[in-house]
PDB file of N, CA and C in Angstrom:
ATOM      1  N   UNK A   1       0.849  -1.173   0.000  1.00  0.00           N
ATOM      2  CA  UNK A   1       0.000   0.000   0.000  1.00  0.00           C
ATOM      3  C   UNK A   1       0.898   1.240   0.000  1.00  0.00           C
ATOM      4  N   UNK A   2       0.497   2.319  -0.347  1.00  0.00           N
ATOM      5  CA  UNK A   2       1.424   3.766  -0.502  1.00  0.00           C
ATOM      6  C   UNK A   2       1.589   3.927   1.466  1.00  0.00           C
ATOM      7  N   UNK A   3       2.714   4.719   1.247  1.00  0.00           N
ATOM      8  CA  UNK A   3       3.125   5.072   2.214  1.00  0.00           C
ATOM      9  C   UNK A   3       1.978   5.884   3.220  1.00  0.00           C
ATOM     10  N   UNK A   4       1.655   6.528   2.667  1.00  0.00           N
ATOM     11  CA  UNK A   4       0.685   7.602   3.486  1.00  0.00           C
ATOM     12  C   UNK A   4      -0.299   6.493   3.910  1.00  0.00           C
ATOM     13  N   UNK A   5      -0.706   5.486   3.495  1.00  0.00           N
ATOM     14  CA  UNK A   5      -1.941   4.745   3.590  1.00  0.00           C
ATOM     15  C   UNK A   5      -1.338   3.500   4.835  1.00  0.00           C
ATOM     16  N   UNK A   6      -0.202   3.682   4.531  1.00  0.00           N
ATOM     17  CA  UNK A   6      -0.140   2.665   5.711  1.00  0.00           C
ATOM     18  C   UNK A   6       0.661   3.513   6.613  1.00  0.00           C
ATOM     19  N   UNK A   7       0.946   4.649   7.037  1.00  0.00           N
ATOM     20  CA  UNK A   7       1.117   5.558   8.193  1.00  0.00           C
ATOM     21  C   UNK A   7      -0.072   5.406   8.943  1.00  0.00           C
ATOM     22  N   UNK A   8      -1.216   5.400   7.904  1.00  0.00           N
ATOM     23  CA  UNK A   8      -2.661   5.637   8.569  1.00  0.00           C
ATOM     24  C   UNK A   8      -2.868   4.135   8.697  1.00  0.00           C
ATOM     25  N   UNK A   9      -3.238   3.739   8.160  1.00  0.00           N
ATOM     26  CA  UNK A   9      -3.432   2.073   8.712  1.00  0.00           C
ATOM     27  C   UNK A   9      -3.204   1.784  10.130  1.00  0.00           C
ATOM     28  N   UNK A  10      -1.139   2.274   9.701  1.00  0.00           N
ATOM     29  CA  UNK A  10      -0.892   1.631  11.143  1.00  0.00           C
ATOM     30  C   UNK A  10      -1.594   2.716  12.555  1.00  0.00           C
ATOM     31  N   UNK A  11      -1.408   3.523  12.307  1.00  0.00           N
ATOM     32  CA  UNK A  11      -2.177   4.845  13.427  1.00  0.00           C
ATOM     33  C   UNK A  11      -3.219   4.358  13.765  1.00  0.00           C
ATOM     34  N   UNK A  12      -4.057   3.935  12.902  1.00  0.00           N
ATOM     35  CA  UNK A  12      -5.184   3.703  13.496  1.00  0.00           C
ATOM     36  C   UNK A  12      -5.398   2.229  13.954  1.00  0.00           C
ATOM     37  N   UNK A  13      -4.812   1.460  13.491  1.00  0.00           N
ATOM     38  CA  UNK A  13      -4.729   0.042  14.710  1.00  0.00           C
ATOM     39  C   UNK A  13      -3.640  -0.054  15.492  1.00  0.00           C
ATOM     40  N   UNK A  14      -2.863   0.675  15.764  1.00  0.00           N
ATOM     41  CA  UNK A  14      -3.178   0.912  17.119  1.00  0.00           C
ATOM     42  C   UNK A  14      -3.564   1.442  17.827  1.00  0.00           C
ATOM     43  N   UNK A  15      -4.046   2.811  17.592  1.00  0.00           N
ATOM     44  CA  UNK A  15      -5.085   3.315  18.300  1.00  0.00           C
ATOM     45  C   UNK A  15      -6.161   2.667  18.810  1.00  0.00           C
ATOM     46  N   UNK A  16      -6.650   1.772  18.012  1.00  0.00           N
ATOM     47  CA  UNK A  16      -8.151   0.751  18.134  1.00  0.00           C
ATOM     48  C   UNK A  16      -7.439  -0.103  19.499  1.00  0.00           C
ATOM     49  N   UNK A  17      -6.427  -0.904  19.017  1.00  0.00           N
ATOM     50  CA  UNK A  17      -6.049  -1.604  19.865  1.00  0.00           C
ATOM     51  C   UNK A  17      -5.325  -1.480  20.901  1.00  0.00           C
ATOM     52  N   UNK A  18      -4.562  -0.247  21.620  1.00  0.00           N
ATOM     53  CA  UNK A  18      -4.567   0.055  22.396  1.00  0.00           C
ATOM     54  C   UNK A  18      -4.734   1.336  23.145  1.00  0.00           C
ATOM     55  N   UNK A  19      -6.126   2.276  22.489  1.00  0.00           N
ATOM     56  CA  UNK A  19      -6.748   3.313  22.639  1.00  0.00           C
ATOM     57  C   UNK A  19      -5.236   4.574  22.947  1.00  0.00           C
ATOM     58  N   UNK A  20      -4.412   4.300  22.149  1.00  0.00           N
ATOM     59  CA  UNK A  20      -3.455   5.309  22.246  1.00  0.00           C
ATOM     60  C   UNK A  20      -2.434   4.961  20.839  1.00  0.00           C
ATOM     61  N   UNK A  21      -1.104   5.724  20.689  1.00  0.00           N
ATOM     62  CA  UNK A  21      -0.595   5.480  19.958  1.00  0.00           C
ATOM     63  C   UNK A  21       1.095   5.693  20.604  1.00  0.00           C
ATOM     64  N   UNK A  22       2.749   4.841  20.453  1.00  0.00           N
ATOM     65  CA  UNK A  22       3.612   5.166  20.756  1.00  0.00           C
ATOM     66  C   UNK A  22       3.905   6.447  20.474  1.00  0.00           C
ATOM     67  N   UNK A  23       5.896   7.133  20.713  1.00  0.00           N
ATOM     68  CA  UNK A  23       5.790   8.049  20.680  1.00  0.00           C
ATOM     69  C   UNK A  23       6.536   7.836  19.161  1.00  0.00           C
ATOM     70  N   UNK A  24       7.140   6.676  18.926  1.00  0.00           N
ATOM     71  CA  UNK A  24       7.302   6.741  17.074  1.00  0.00           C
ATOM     72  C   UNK A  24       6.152   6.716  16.034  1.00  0.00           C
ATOM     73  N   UNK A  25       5.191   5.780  16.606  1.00  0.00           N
ATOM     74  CA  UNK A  25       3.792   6.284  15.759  1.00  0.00           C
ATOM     75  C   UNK A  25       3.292   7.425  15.442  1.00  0.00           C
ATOM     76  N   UNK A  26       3.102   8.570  16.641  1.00  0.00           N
ATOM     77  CA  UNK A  26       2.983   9.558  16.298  1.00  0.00           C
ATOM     78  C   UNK A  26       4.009  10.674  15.774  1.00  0.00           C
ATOM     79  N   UNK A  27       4.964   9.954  16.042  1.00  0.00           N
ATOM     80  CA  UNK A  27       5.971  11.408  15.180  1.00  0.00           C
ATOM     81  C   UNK A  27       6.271  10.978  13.956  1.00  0.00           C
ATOM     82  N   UNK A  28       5.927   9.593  13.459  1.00  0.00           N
ATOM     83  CA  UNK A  28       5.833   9.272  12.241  1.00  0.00           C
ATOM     84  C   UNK A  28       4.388   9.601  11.272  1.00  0.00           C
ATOM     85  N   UNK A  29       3.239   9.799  12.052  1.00  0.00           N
ATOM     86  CA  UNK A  29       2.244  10.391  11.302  1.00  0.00           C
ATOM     87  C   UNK A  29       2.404  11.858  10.976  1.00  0.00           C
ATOM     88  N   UNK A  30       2.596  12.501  12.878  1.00  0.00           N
ATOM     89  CA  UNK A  30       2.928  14.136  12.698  1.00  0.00           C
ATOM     90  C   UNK A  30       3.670  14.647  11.256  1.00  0.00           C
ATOM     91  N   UNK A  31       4.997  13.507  11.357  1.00  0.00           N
ATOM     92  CA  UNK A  31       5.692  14.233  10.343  1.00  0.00           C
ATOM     93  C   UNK A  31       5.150  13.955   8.716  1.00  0.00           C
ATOM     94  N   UNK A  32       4.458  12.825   8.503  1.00  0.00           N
ATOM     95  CA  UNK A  32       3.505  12.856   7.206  1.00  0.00           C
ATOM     96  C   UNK A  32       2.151  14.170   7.003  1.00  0.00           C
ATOM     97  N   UNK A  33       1.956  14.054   7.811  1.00  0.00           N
ATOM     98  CA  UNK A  33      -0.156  14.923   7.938  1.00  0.00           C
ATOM     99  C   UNK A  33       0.159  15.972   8.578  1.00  0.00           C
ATOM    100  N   UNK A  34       1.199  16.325   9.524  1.00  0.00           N
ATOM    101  CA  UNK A  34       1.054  17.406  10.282  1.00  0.00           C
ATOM    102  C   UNK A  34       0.466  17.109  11.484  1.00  0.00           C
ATOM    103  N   UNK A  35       0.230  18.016  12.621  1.00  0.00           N
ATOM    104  CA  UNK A  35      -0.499  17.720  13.856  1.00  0.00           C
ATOM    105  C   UNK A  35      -2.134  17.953  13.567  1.00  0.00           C
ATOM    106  N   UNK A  36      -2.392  18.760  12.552  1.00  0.00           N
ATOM    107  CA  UNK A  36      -3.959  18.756  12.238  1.00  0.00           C
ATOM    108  C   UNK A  36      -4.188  17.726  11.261  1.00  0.00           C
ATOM    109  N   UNK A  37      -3.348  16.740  10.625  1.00  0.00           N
ATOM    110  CA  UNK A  37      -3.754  15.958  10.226  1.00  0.00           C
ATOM    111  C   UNK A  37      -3.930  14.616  10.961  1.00  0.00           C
ATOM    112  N   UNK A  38      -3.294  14.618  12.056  1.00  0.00           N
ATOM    113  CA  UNK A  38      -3.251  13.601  13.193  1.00  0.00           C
ATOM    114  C   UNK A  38      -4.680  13.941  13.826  1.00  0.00           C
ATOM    115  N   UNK A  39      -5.012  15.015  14.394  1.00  0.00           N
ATOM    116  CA  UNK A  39      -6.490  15.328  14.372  1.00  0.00           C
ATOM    117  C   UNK A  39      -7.503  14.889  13.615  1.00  0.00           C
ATOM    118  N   UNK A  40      -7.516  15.335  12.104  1.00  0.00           N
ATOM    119  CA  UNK A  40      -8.442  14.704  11.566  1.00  0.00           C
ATOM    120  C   UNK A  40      -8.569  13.670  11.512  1.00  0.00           C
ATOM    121  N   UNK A  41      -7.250  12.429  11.211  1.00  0.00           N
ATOM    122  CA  UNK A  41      -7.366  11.077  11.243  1.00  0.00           C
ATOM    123  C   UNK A  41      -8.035  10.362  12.682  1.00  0.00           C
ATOM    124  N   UNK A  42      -7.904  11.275  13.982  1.00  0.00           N
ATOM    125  CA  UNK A  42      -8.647  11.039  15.358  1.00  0.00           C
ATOM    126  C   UNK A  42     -10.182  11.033  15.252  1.00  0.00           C
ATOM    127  N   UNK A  43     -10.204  12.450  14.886  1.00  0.00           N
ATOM    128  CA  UNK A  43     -11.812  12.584  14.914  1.00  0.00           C
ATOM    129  C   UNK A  43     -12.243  12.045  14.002  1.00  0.00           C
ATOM    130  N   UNK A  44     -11.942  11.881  12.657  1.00  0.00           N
ATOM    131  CA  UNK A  44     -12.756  10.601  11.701  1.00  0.00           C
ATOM    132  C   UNK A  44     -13.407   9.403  12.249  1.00  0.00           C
ATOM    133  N   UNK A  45     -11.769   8.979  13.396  1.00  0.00           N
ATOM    134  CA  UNK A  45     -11.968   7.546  13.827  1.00  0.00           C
ATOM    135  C   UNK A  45     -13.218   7.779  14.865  1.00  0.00           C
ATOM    136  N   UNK A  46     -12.745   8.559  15.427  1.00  0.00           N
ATOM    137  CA  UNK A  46     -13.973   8.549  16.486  1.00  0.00           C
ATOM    138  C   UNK A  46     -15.244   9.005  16.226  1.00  0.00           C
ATOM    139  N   UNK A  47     -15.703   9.407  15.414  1.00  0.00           N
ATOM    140  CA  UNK A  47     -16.774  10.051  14.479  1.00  0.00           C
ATOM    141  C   UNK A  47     -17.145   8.594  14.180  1.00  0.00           C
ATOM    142  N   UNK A  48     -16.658   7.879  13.214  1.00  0.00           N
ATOM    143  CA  UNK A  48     -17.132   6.914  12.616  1.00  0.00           C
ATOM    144  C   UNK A  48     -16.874   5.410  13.548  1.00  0.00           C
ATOM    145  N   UNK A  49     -16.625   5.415  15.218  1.00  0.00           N
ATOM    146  CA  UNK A  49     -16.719   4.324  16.147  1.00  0.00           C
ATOM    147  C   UNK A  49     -18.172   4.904  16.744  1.00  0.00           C
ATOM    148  N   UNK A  50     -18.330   6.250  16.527  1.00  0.00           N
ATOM    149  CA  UNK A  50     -19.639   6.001  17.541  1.00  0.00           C
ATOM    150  C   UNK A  50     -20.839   6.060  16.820  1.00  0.00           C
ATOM    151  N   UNK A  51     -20.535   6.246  15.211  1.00  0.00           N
ATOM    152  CA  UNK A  51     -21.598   5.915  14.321  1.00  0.00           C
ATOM    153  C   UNK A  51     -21.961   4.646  14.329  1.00  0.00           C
ATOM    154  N   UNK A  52     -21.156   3.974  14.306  1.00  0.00           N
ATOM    155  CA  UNK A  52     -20.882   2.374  14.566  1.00  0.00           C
ATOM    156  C   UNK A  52     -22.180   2.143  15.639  1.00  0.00           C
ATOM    157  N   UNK A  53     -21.567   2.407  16.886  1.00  0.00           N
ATOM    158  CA  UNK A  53     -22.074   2.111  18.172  1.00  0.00           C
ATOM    159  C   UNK A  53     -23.494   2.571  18.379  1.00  0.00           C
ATOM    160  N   UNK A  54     -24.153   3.845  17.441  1.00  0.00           N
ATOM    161  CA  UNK A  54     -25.425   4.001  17.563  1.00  0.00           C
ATOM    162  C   UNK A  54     -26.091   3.003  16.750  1.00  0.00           C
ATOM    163  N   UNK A  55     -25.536   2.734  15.337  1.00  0.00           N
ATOM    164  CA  UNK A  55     -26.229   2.148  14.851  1.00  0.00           C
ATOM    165  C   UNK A  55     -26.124   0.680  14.782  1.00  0.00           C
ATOM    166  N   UNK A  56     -25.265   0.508  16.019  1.00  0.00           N
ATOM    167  CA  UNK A  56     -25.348  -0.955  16.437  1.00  0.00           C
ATOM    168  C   UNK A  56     -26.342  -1.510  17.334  1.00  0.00           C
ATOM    169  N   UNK A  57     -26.382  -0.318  18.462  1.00  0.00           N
ATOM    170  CA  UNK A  57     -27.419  -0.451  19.921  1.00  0.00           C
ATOM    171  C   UNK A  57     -28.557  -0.148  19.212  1.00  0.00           C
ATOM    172  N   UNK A  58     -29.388   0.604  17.942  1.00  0.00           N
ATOM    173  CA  UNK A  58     -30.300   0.872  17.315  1.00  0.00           C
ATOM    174  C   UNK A  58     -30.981  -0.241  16.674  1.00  0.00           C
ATOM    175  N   UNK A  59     -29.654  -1.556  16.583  1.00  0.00           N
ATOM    176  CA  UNK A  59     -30.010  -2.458  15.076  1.00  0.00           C
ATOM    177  C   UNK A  59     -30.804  -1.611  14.056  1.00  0.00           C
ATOM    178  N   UNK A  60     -30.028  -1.044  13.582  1.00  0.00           N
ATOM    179  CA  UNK A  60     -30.200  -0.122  12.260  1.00  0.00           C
ATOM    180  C   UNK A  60     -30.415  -1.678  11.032  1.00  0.00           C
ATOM    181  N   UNK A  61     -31.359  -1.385  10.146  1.00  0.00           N
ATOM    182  CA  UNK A  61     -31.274  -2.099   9.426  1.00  0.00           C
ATOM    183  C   UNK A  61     -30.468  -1.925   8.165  1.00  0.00           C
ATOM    184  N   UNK A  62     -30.275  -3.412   7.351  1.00  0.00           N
ATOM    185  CA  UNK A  62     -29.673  -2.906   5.782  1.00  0.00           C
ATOM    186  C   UNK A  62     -30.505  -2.566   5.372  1.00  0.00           C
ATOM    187  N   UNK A  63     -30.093  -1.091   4.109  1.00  0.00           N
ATOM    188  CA  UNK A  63     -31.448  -0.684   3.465  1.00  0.00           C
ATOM    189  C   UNK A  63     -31.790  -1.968   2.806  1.00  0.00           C
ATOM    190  N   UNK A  64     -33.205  -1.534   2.109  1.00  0.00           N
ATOM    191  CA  UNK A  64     -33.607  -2.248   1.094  1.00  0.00           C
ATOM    192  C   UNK A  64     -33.637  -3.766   0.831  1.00  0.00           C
ATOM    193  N   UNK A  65     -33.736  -4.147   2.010  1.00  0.00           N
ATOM    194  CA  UNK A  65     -33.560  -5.581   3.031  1.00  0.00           C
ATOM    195  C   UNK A  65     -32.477  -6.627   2.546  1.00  0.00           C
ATOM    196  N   UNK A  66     -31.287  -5.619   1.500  1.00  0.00           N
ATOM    197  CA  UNK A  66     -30.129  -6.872   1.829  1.00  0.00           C
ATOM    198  C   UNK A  66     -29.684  -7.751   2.687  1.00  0.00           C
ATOM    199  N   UNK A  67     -29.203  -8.602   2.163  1.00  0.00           N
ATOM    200  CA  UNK A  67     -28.851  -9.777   3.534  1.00  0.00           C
ATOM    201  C   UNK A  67     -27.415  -9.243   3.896  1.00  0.00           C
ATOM    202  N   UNK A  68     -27.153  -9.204   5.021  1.00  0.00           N
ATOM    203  CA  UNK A  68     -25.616  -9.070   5.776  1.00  0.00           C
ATOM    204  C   UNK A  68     -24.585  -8.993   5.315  1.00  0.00           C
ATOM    205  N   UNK A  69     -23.893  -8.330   4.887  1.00  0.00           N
ATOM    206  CA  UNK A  69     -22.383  -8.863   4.035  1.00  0.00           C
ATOM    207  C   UNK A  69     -21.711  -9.917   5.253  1.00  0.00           C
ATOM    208  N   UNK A  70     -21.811  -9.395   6.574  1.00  0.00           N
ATOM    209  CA  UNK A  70     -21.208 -10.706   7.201  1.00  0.00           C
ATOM    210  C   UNK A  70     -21.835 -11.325   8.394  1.00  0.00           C
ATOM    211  N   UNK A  71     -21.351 -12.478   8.771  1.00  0.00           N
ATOM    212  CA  UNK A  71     -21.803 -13.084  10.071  1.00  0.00           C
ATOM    213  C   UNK A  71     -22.215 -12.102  11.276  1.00  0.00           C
ATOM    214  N   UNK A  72     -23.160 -11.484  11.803  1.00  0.00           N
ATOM    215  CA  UNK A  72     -23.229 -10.665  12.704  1.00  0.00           C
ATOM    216  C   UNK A  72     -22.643 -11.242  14.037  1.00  0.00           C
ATOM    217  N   UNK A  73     -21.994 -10.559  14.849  1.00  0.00           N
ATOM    218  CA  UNK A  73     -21.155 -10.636  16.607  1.00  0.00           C
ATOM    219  C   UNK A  73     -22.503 -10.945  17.300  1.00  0.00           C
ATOM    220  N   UNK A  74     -21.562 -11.995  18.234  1.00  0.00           N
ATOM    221  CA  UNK A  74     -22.901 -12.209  19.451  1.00  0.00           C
ATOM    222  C   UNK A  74     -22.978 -10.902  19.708  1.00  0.00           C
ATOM    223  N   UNK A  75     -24.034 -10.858  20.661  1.00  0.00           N
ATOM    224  CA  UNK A  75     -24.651  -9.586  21.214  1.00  0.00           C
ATOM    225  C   UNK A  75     -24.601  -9.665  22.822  1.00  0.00           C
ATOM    226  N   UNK A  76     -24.468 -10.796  23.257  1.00  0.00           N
ATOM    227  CA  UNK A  76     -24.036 -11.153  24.582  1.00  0.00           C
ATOM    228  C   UNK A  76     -22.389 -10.831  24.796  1.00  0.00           C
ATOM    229  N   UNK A  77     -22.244 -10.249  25.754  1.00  0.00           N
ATOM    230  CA  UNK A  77     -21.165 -10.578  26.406  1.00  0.00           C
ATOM    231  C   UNK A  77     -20.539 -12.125  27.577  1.00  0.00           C
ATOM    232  N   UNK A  78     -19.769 -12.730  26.983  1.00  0.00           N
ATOM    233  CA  UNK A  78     -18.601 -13.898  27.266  1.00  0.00           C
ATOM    234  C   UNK A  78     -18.536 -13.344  28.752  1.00  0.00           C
ATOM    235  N   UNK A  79     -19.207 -14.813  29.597  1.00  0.00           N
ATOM    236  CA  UNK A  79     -18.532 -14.551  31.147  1.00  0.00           C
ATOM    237  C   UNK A  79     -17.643 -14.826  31.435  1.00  0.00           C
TER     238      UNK A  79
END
């Protein structure tokens, strides 16, 4: 993948996965995007996790009653 695309890739898993990022991750994005581009790539993510999350707790449907592209997640939480 181009460089810029996997600066962001990687930024953002780990962010996902450990709700932060090192201090080479980020001075390796800073220095691609800038610090307002490290922003936007934040608030995207988080913009589009809690779009997620409404329209998960909503069960939003597929329009036009497609079937699932995938296996849907239990909905229970694992004791």
């Amino acid at each position: 993948m181009p460089g810029d695309e996997e600066i962001t890739y990687e930024f953002v898993m780990e962010l996902l996965a450990t709700q932060g990022v090192c201090d080479t991750t980020y001075a390796r994005t800073v220095k691609k995007f800038g610090e307002k581009g490290v922003i936007d790539i934040l608030g995207i993510v988080g913009y589009y996790t809690m779009l997620a999350m409404v329209m998960n707790v909503a069960r939003t449907a597929i329009p036009d009653g497609k079937p699932l592209p995938l296996a849907p997640m239990p909905l229970e939480l694992a004791p």
